[in-house]
N, C-alpha and C. Protein backbone atom coordinates (compact mmCIF):
# COMPACT_ATOMS: atom_id res chain seq x y z
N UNK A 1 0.83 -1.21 0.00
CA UNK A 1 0.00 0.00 0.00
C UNK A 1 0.86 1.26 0.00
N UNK A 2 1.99 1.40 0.84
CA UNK A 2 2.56 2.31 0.91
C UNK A 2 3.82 2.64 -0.55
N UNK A 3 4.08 1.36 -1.15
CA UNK A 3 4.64 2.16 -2.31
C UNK A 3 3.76 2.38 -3.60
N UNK A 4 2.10 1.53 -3.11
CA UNK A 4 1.39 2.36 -4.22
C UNK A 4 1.36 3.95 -3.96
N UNK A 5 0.90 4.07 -3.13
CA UNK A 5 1.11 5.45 -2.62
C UNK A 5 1.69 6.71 -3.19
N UNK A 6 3.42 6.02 -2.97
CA UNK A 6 4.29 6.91 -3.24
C UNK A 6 4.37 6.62 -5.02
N UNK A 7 3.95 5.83 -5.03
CA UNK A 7 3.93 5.80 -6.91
C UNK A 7 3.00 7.10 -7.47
N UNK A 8 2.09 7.03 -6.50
CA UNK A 8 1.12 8.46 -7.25
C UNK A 8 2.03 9.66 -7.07
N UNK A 9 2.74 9.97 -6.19
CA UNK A 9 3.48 11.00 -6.13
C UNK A 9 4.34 11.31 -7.05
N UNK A 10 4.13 12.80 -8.23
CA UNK A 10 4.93 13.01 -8.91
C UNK A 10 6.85 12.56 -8.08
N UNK A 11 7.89 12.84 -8.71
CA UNK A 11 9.06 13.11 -8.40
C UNK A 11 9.09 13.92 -7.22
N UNK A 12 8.67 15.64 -7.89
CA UNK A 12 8.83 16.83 -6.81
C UNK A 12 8.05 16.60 -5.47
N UNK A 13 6.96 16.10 -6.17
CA UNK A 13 6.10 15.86 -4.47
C UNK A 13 6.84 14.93 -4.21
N UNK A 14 7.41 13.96 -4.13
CA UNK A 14 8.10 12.87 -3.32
C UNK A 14 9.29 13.72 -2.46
N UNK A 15 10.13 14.48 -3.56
CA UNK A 15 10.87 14.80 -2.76
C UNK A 15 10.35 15.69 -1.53
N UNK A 16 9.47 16.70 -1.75
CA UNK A 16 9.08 17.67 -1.02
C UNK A 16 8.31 16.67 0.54
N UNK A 17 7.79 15.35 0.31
CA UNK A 17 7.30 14.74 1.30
C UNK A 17 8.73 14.15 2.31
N UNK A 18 9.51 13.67 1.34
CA UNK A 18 10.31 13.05 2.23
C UNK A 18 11.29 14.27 2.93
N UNK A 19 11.60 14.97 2.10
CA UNK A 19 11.95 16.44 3.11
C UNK A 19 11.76 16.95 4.45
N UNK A 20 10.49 17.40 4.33
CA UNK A 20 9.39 17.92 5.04
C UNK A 20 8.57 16.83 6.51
N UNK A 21 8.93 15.31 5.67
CA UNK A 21 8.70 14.59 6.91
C UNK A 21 9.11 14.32 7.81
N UNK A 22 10.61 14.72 7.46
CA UNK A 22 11.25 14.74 8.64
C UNK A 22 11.46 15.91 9.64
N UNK A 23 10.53 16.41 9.57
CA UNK A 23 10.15 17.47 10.26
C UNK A 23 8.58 16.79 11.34
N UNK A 24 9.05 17.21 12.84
CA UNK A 24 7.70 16.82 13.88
C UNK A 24 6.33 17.69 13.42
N UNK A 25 5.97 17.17 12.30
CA UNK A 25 4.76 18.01 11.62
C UNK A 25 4.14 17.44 10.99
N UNK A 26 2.57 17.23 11.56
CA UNK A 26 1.30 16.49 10.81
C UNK A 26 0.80 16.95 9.74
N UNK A 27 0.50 16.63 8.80
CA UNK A 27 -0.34 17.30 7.50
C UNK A 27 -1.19 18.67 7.89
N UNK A 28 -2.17 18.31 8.92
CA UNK A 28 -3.05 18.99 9.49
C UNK A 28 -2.46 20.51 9.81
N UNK A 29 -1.26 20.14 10.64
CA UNK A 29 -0.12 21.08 11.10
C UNK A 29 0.35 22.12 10.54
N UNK A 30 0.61 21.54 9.12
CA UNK A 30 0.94 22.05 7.75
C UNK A 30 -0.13 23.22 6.96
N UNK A 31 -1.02 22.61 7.43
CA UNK A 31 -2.13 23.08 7.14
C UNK A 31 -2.63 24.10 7.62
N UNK A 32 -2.37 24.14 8.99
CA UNK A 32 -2.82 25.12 9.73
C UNK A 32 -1.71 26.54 9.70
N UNK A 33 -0.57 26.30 9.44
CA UNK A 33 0.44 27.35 9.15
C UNK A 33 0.06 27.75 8.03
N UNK A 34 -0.24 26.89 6.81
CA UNK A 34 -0.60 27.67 5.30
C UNK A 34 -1.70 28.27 5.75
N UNK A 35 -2.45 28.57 7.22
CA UNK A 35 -4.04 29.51 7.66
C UNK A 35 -3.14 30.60 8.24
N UNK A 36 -2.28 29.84 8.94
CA UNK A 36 -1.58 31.80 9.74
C UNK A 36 -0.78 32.76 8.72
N UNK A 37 -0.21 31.93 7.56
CA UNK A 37 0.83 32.66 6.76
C UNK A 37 -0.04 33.63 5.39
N UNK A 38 -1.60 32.88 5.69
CA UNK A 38 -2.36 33.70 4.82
C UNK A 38 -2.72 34.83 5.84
N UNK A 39 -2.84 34.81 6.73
CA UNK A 39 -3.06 36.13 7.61
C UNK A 39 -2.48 37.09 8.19
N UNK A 40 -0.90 36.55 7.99
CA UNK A 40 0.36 36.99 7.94
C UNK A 40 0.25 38.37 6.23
N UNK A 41 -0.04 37.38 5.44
CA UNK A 41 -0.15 37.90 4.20
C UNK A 41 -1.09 39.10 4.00
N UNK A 42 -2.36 38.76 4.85
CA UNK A 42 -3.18 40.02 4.60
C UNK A 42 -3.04 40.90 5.64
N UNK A 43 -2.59 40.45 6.82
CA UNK A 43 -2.52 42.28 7.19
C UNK A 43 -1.24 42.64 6.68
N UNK A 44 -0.01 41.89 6.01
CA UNK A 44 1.08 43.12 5.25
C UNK A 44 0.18 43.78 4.18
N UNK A 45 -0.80 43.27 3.53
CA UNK A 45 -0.95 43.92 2.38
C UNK A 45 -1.79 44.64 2.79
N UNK A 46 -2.77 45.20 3.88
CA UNK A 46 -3.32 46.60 4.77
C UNK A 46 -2.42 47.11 4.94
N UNK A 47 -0.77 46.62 5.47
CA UNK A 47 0.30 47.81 5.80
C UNK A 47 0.72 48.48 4.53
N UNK A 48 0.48 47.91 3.46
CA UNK A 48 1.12 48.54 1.78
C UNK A 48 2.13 47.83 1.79
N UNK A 49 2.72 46.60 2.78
CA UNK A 49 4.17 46.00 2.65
C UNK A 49 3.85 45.09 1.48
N UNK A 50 3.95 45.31 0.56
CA UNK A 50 3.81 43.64 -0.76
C UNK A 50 4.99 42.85 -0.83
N UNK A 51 5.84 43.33 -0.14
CA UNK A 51 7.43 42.46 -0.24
C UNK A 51 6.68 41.17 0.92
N UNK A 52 7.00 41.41 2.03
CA UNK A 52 6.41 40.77 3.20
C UNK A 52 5.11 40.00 2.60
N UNK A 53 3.92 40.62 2.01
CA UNK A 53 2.47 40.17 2.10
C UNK A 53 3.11 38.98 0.56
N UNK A 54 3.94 39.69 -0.25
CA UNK A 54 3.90 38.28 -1.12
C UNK A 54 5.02 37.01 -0.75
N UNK A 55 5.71 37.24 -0.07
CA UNK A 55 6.69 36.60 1.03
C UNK A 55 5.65 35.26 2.04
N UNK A 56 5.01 36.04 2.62
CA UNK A 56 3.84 34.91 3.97
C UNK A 56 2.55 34.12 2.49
N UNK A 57 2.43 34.82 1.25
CA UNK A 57 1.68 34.25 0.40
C UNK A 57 2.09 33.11 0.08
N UNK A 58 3.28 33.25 -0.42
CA UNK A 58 4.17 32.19 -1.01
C UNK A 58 4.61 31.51 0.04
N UNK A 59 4.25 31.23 1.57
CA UNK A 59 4.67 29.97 2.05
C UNK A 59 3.45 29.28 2.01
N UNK A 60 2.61 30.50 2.31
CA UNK A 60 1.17 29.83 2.44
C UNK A 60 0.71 28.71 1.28
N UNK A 61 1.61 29.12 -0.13
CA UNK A 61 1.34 28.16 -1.09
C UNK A 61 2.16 26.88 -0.72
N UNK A 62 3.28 27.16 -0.33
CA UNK A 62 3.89 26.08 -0.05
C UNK A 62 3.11 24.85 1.00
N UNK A 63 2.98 25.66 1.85
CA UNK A 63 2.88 24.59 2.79
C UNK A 63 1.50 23.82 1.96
N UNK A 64 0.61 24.52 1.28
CA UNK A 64 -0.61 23.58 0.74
C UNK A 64 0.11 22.45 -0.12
N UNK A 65 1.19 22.51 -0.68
CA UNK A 65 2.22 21.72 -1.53
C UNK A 65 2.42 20.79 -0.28
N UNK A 66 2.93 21.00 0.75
CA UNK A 66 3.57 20.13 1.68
C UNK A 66 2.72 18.95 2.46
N UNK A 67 1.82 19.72 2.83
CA UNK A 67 0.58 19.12 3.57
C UNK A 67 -0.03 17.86 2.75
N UNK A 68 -0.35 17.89 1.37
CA UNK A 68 -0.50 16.56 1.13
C UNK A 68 0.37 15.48 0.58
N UNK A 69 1.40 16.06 0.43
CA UNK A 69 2.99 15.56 -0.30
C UNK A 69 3.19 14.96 1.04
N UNK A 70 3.28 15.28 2.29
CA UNK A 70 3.63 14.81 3.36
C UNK A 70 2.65 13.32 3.98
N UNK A 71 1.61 13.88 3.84
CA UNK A 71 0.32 13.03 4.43
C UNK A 71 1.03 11.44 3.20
N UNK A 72 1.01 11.85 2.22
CA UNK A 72 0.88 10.70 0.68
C UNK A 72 2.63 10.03 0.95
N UNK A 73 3.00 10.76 1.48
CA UNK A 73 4.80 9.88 1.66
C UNK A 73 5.50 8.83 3.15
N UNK A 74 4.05 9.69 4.23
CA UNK A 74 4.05 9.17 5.12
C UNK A 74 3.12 8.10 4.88
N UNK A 75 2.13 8.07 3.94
CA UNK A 75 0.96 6.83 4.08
C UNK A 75 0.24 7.02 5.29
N UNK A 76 -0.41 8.25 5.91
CA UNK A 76 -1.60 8.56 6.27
C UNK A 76 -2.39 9.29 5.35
N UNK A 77 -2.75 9.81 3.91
CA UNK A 77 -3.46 10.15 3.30
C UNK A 77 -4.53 9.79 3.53
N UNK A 78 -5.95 10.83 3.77
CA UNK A 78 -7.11 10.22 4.31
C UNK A 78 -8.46 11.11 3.43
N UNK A 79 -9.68 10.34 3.31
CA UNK A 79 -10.52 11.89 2.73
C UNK A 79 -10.85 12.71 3.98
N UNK A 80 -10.45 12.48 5.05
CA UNK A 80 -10.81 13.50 6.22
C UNK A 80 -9.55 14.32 5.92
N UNK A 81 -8.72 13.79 5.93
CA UNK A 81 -7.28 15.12 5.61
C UNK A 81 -7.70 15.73 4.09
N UNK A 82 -8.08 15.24 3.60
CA UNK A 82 -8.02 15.63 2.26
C UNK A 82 -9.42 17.14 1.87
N UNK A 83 -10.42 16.68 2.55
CA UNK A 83 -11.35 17.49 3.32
C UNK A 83 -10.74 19.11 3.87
N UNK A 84 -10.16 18.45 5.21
CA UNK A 84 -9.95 19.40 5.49
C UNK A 84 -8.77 20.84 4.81
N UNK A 85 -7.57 19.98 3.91
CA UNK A 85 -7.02 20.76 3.21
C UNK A 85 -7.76 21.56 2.09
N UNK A 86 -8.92 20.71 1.58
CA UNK A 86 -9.52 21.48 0.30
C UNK A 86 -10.40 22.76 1.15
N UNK A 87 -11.08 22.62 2.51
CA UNK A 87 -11.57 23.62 3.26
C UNK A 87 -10.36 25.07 3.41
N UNK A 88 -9.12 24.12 3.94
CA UNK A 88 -8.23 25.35 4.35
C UNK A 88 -7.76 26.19 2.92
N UNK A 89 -7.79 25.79 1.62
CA UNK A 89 -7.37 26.32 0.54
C UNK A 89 -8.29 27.12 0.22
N UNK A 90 -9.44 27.01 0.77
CA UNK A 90 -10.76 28.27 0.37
C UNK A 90 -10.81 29.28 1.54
N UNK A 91 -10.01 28.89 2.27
CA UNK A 91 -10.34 30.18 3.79
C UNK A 91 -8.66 31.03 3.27
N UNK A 92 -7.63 30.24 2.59
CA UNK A 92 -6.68 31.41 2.50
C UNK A 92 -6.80 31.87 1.22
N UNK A 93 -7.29 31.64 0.54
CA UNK A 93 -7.99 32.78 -0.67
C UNK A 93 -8.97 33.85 -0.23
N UNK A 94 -9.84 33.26 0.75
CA UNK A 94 -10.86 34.46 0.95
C UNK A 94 -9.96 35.32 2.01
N UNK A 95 -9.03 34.91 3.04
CA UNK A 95 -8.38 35.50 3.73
C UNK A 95 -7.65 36.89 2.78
N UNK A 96 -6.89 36.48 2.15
CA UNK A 96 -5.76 37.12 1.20
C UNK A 96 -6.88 38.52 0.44
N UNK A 97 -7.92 37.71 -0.19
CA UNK A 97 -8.86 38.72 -0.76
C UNK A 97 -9.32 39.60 -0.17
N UNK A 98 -9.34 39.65 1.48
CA UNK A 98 -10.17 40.23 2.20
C UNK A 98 -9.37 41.23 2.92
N UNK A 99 -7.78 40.92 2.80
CA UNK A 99 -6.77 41.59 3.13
C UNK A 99 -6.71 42.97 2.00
N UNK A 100 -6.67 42.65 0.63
CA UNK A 100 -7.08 43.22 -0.71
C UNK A 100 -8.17 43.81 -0.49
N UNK A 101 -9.29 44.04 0.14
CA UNK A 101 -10.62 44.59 0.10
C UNK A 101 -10.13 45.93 1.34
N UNK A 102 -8.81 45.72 2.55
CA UNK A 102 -8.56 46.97 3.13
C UNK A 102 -7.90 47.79 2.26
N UNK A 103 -7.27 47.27 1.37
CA UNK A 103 -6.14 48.06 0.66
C UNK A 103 -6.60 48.64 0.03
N UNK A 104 -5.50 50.32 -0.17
CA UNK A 104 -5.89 51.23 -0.76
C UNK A 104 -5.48 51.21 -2.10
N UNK A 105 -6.53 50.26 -3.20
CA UNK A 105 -6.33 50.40 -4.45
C UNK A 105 -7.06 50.94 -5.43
N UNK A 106 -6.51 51.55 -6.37
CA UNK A 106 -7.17 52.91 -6.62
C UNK A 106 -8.30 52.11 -8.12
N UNK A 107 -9.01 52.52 -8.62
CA UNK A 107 -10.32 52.47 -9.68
C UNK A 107 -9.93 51.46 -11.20
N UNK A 108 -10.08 50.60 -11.52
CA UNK A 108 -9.83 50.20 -12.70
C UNK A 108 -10.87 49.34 -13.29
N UNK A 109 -11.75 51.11 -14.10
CA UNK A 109 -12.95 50.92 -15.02
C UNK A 109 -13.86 50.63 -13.47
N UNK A 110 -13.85 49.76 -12.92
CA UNK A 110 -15.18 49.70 -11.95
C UNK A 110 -14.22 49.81 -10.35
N UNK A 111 -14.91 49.24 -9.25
CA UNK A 111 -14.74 50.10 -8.13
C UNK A 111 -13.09 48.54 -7.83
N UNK A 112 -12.43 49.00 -7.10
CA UNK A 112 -11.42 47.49 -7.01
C UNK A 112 -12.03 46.19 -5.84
N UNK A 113 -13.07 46.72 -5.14
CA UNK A 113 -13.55 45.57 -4.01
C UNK A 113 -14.62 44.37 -5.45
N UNK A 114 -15.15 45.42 -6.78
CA UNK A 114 -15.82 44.70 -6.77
C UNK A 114 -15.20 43.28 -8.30
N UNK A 115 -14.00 43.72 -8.74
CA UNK A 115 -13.05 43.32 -8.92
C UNK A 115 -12.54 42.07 -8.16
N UNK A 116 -12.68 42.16 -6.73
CA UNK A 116 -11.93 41.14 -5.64
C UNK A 116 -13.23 40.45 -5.47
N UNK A 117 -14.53 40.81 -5.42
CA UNK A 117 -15.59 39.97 -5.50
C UNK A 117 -15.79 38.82 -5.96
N UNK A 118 -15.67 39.37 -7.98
CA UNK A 118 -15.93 38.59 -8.56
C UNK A 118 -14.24 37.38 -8.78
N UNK A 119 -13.62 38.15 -8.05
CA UNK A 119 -12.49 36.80 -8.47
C UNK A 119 -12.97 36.02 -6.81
N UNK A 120 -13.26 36.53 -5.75
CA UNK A 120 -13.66 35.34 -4.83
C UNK A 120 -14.62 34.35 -5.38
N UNK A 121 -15.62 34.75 -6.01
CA UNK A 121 -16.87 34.17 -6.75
C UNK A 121 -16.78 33.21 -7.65
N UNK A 122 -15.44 33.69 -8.45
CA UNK A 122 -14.98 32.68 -9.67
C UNK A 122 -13.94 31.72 -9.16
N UNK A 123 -13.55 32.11 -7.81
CA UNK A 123 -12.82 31.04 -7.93
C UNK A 123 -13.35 29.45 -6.37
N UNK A 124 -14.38 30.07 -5.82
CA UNK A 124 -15.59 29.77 -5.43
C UNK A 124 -16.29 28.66 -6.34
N UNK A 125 -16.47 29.54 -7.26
CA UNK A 125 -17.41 28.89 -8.35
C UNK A 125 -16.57 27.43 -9.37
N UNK A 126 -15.40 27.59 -9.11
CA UNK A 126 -14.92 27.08 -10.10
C UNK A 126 -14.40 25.89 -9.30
N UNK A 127 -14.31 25.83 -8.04
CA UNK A 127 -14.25 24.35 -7.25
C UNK A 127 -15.84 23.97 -7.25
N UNK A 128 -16.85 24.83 -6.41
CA UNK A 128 -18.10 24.55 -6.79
C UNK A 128 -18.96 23.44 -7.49
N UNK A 129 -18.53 24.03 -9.00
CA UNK A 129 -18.85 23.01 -10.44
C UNK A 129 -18.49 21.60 -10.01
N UNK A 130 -16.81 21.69 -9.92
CA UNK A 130 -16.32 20.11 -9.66
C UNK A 130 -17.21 19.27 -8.72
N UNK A 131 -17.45 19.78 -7.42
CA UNK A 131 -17.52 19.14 -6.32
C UNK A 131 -19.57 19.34 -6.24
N UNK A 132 -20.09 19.59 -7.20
CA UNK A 132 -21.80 19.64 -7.57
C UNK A 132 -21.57 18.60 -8.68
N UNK A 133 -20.94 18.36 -9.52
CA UNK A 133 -20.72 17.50 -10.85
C UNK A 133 -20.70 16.20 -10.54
N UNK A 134 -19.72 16.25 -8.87
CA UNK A 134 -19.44 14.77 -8.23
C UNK A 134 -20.61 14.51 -7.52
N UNK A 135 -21.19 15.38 -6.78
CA UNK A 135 -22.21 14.91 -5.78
C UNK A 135 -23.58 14.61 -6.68
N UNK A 136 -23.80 15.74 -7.76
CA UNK A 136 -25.12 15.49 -8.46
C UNK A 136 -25.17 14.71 -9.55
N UNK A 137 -24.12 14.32 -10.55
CA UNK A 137 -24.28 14.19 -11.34
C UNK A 137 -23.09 12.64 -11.58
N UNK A 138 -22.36 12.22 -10.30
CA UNK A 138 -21.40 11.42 -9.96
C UNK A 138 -20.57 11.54 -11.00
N UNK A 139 -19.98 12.71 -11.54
CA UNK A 139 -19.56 13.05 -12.69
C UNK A 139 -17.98 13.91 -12.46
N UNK A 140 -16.87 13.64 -12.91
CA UNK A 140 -15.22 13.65 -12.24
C UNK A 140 -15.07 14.87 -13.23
N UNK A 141 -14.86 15.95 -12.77
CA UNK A 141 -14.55 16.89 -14.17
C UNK A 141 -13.31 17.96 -13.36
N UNK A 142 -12.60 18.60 -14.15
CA UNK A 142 -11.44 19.34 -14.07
C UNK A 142 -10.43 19.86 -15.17
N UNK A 143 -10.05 20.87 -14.63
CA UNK A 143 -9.07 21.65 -15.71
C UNK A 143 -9.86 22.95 -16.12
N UNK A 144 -9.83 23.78 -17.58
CA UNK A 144 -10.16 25.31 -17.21
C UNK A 144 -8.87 25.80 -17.36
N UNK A 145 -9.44 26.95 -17.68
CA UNK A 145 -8.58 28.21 -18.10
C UNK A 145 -7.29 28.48 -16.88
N UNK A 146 -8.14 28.93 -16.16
CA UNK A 146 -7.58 28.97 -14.74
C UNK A 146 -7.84 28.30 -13.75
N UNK A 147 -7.25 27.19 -12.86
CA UNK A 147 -7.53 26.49 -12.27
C UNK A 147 -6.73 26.94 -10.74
N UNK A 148 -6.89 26.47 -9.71
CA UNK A 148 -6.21 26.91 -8.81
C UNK A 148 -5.08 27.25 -8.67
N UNK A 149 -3.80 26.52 -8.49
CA UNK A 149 -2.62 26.24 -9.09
C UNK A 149 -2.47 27.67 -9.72
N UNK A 150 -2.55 27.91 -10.82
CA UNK A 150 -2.08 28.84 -11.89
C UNK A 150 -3.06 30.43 -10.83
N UNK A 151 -4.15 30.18 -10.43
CA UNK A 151 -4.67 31.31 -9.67
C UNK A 151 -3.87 31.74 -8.92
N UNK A 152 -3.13 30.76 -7.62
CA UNK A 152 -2.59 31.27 -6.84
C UNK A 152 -1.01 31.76 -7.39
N UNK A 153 -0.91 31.47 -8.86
CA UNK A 153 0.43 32.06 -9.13
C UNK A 153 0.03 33.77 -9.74
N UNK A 154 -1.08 33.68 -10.40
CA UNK A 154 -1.31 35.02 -11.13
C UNK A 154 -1.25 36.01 -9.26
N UNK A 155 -1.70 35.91 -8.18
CA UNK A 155 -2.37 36.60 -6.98
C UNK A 155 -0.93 36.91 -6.86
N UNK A 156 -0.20 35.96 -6.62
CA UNK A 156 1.39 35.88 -5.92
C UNK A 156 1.86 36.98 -6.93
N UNK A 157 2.32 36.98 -8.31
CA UNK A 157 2.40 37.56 -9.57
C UNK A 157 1.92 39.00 -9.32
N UNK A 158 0.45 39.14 -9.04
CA UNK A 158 -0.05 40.36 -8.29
C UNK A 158 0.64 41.54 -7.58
N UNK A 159 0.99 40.22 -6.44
CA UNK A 159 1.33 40.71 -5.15
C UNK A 159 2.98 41.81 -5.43
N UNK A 160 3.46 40.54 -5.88
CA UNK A 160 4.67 41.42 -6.19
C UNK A 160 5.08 42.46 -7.19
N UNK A 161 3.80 42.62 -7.94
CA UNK A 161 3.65 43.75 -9.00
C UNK A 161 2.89 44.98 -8.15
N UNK A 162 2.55 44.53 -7.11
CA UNK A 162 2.07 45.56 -6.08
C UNK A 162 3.00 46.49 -5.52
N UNK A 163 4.50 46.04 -5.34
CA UNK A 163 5.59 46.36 -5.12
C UNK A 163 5.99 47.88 -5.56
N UNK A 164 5.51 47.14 -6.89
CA UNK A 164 6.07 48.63 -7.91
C UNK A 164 4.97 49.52 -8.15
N UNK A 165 3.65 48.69 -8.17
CA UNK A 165 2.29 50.07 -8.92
C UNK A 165 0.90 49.12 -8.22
N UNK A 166 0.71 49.74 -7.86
CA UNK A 166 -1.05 49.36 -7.23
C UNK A 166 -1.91 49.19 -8.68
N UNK A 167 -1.84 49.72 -9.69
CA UNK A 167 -2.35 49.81 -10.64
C UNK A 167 -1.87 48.33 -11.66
N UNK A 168 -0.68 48.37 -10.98
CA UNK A 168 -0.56 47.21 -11.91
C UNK A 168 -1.21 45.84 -11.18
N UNK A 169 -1.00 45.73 -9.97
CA UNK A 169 -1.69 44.83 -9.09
C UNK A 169 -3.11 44.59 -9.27
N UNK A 170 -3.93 45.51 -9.03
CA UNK A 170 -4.97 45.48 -9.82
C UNK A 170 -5.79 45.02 -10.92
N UNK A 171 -4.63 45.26 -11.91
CA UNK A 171 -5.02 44.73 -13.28
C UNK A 171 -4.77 43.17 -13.43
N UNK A 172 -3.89 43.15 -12.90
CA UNK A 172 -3.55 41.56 -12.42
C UNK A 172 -4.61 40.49 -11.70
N UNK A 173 -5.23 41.04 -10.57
CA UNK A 173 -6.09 40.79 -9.84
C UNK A 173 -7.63 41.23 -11.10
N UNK A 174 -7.80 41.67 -11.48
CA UNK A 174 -8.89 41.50 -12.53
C UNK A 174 -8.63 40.75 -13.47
N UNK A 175 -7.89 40.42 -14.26
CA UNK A 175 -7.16 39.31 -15.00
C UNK A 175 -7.91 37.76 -14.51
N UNK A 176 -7.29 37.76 -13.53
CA UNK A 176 -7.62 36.56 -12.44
C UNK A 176 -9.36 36.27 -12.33
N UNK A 177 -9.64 37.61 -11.66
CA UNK A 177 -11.58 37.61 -11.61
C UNK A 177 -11.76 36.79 -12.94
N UNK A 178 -11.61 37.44 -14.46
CA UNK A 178 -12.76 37.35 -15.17
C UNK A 178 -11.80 35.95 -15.80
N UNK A 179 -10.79 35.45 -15.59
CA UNK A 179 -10.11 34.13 -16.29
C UNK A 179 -10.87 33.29 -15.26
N UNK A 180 -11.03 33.50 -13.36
CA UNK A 180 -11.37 31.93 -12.81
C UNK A 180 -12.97 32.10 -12.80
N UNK A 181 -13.87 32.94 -13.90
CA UNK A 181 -14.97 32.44 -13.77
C UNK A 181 -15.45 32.41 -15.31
N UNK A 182 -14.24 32.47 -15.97
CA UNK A 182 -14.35 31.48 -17.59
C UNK A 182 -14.45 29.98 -17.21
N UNK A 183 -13.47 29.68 -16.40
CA UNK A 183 -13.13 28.51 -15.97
C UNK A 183 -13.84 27.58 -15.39
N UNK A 184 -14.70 28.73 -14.29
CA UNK A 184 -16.22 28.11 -13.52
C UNK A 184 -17.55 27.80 -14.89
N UNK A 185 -17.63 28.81 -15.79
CA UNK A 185 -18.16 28.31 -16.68
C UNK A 185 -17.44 27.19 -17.59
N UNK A 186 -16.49 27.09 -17.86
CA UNK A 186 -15.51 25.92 -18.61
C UNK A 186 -16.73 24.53 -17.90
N UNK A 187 -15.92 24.50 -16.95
CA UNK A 187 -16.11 23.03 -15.55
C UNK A 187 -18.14 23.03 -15.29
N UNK A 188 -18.96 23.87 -15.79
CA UNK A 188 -20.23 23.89 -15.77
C UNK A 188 -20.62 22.89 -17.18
N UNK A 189 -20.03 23.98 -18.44
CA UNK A 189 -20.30 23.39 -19.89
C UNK A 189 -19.93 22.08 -19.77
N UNK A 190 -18.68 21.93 -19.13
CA UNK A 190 -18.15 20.11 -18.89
C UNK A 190 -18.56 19.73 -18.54
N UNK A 191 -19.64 19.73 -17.32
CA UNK A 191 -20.21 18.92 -16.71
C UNK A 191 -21.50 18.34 -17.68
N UNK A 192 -22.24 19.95 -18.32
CA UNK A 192 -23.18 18.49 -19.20
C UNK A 192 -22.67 18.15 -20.77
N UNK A 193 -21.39 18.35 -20.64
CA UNK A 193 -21.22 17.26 -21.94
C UNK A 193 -20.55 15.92 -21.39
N UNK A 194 -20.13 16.22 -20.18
CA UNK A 194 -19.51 14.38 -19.93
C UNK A 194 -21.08 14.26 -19.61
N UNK A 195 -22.28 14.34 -19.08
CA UNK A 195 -23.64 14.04 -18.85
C UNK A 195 -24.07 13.09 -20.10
N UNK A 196 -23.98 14.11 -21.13
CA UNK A 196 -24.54 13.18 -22.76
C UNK A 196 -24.06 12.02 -22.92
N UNK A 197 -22.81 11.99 -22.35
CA UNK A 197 -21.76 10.71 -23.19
C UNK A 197 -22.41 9.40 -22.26
């Protein structure tokens, strides 16, 4: 069981599990730091620090890398761990966004909170689809324009373009809105064409 396991594990995740496991740290653990380092992240980005706020972002991604790379190398992988990581990956997006909703960013074409809305919404929406597709329709669907993964690189991408211009951050962060709710529509249209087949 345990080297099926590690067979699912790309290369990088293997290494990153066996790394990391040797560290006194439960998946869960892991998990719960990728929750403080997103909150770490949003009050730098209320201070205007984007060095720092994309700094605590980018562990926060990490550790979501670690947490199940770790769980899958140790051979406790569970759907209760697995649960709870897909929960904690939606509280440090809305965290981070909500950090973005103090910040003083200035107008592009519409107001910038409502900008951060619709990318909470789309990217909301775009796990949503998957996990309504499975429950209603017992139907496995994924992929899209923008999928998580690539979201949390455009935000990070953001962050550190925040550095230099709020304006450019912005545009970045709208980028993101209207790509992860192509995507939520992508993973909708998919759902009823794997339906037909």
């Amino acid at each position: 069981m345990l080297y099926k396991n590690r067979q699912k594990l790309s290369k990088q995740n293997e290494k990153i599990g066996k790394t990391f496991s040797k560290l006194p740290l439960s998946p869960n653990q892991w998990t719960l730091i990728s929750l403080l380092a997103a909150v770490a992240s949003a009050y730098f980005i209320t201070q205007n620090n984007y060095i720092c706020a994309a700094v605590f972002f980018a562990i926060a991604a990490l550790c979501d890398v670690i947490d199940g790379s770790v769980a899958r190398y140790r051979n406790i992988a569970s759907p209760k761990g697995g649960h709870i990581d897909n929960i904690a990956d939606r509280y440090v997006e809305l965290i981070v966004i909500l950090g973005l909703m103090f910040a003083s960013l200035p107008l592009y074409y519409i107001d910038s909170r409502v900008w951060l809305l619709l990318l909470l919404f789309g990217s909301m929406m775009t796990t949503y689809a998957k996990a309504s597709a499975a429950e209603q329709m017992n139907k496995q669907i994924k992929g899209g324009i923008l999928e998580r993964g690539e979201r949390m690189i455009l935000i990070f991408v953001g962050l550190l373009a925040g550095i230099v211009s709020k304006d450019l951050l912005l545009a970045i962060i709208s980028l993101a809105a209207v790509l992860s709710n192509i995507t939520a529509a992508q993973r909708i249209i998919m759902s009823f064409k794997t339906e037909k087949k």
